[in-house]
N, C-alpha and C. Protein backbone atom coordinates (compact mmCIF):
# COMPACT_ATOMS: atom_id res chain seq x y z
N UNK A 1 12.20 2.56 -9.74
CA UNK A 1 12.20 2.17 -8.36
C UNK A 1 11.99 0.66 -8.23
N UNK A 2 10.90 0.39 -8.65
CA UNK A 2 10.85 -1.17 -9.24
C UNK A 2 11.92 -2.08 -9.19
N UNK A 3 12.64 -1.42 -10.65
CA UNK A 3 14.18 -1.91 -10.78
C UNK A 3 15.12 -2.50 -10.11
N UNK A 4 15.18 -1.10 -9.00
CA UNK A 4 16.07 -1.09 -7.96
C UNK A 4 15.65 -1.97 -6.96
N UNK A 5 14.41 -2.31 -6.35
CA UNK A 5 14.30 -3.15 -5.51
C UNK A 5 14.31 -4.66 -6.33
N UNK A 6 14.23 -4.82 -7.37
CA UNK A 6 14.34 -6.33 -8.02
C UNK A 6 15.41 -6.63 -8.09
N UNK A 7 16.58 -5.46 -8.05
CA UNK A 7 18.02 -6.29 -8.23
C UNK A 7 19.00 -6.06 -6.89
N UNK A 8 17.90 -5.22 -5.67
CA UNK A 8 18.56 -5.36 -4.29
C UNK A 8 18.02 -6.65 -3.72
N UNK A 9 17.04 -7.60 -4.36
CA UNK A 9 16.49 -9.31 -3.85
C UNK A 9 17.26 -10.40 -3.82
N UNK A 10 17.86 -10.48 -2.89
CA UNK A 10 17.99 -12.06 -3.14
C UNK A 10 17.60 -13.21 -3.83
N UNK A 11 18.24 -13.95 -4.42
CA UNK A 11 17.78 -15.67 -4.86
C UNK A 11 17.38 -15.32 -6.28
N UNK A 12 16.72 -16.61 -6.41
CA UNK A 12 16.27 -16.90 -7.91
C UNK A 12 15.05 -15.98 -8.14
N UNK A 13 14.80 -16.12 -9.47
CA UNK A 13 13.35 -15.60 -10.21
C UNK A 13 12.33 -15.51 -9.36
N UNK A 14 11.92 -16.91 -9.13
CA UNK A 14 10.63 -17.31 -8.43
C UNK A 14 10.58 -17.21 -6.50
N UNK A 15 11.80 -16.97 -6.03
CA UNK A 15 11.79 -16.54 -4.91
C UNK A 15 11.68 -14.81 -4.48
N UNK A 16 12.19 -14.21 -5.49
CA UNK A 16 12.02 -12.74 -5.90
C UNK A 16 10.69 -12.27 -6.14
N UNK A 17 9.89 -13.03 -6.64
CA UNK A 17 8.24 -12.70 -6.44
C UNK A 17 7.75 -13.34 -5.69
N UNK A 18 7.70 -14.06 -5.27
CA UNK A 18 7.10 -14.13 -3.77
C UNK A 18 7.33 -13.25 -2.87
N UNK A 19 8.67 -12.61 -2.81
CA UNK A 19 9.14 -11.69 -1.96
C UNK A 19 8.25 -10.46 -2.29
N UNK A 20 8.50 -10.07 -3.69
CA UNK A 20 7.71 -8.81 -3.97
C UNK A 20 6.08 -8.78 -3.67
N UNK A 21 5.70 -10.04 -3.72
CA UNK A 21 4.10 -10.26 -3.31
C UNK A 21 3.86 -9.84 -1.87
N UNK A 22 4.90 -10.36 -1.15
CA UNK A 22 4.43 -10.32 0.05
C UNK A 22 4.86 -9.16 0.36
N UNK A 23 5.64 -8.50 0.08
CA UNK A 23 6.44 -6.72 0.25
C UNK A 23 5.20 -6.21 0.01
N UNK A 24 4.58 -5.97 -0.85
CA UNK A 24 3.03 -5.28 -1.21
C UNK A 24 2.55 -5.42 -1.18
N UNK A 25 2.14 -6.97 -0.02
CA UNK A 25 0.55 -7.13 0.37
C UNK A 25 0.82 -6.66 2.31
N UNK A 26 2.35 -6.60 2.44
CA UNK A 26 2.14 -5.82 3.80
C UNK A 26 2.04 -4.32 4.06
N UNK A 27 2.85 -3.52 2.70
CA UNK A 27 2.49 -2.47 2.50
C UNK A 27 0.65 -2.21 2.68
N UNK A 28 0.32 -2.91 1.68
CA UNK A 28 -1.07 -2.32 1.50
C UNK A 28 -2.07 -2.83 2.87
N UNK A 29 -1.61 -3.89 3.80
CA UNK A 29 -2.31 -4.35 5.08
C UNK A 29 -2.12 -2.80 5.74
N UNK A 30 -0.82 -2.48 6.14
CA UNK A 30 -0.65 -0.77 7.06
C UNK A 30 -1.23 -0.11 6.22
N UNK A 31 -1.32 0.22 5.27
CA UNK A 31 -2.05 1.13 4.90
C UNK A 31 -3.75 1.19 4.77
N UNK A 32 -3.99 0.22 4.54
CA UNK A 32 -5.39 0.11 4.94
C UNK A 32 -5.43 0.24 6.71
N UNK A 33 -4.98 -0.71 7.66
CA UNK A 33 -5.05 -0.39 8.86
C UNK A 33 -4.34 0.76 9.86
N UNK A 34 -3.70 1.32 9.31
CA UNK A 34 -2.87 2.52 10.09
C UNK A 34 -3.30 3.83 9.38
N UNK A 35 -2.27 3.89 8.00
CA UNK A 35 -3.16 5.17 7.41
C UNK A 35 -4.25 5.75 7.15
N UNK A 36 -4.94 4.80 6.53
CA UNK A 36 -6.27 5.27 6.17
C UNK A 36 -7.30 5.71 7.37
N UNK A 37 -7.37 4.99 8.57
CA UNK A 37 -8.39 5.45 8.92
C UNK A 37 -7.71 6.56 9.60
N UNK A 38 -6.62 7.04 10.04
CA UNK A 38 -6.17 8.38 10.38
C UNK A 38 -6.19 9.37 9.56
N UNK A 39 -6.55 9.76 8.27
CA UNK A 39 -7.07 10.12 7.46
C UNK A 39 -8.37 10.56 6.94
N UNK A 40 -9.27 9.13 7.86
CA UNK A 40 -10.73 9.31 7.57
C UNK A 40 -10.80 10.65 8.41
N UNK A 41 -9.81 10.77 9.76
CA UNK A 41 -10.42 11.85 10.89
C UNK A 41 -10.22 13.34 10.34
N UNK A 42 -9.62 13.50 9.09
CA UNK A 42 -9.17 14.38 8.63
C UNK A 42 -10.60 15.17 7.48
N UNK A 43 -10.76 13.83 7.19
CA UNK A 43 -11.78 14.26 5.51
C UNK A 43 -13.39 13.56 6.23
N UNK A 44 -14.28 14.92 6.57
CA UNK A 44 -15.36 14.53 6.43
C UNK A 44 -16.31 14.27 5.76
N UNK A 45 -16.44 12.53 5.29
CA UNK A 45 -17.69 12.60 4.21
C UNK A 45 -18.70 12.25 4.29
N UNK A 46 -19.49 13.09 5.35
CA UNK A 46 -21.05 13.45 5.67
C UNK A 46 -20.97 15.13 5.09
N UNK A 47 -20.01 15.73 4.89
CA UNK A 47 -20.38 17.08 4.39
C UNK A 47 -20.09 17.29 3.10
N UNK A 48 -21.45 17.22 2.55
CA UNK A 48 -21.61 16.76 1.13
C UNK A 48 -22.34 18.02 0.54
N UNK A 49 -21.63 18.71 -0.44
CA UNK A 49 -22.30 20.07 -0.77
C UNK A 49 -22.58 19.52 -2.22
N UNK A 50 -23.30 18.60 -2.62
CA UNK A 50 -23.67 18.40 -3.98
C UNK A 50 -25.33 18.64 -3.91
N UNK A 51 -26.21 18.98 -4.58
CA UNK A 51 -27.86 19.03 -4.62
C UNK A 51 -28.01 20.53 -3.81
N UNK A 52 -27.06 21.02 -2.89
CA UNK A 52 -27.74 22.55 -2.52
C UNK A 52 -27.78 23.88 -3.53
């Protein structure tokens, strides 16, 4: 998958990672701010059955 998005990039070497840097630091911004906490509402972890 990798692959495939390195040789669907435009430009040179060094413009191709920058691109990929910033492709997966906006991925991981939504996902920290969108997914995850819609998720937290899903998984409660105050109900902790470890020590009973």
């Amino acid at each position: 998958m990798y692959a495939a998005l390195w040789r669907l990039m435009p430009g040179p070497v060094w413009l191709r990672i920058v691109l990929m840097v910033v492709f997966f630091a906006v991925i991981l911004a939504l996902l920290v701010v969108l997914v995850f906490p819609w998720l937290n509402t899903f998984v409660n972890v105050n109900d902790v059955t470890v020590g009973q």
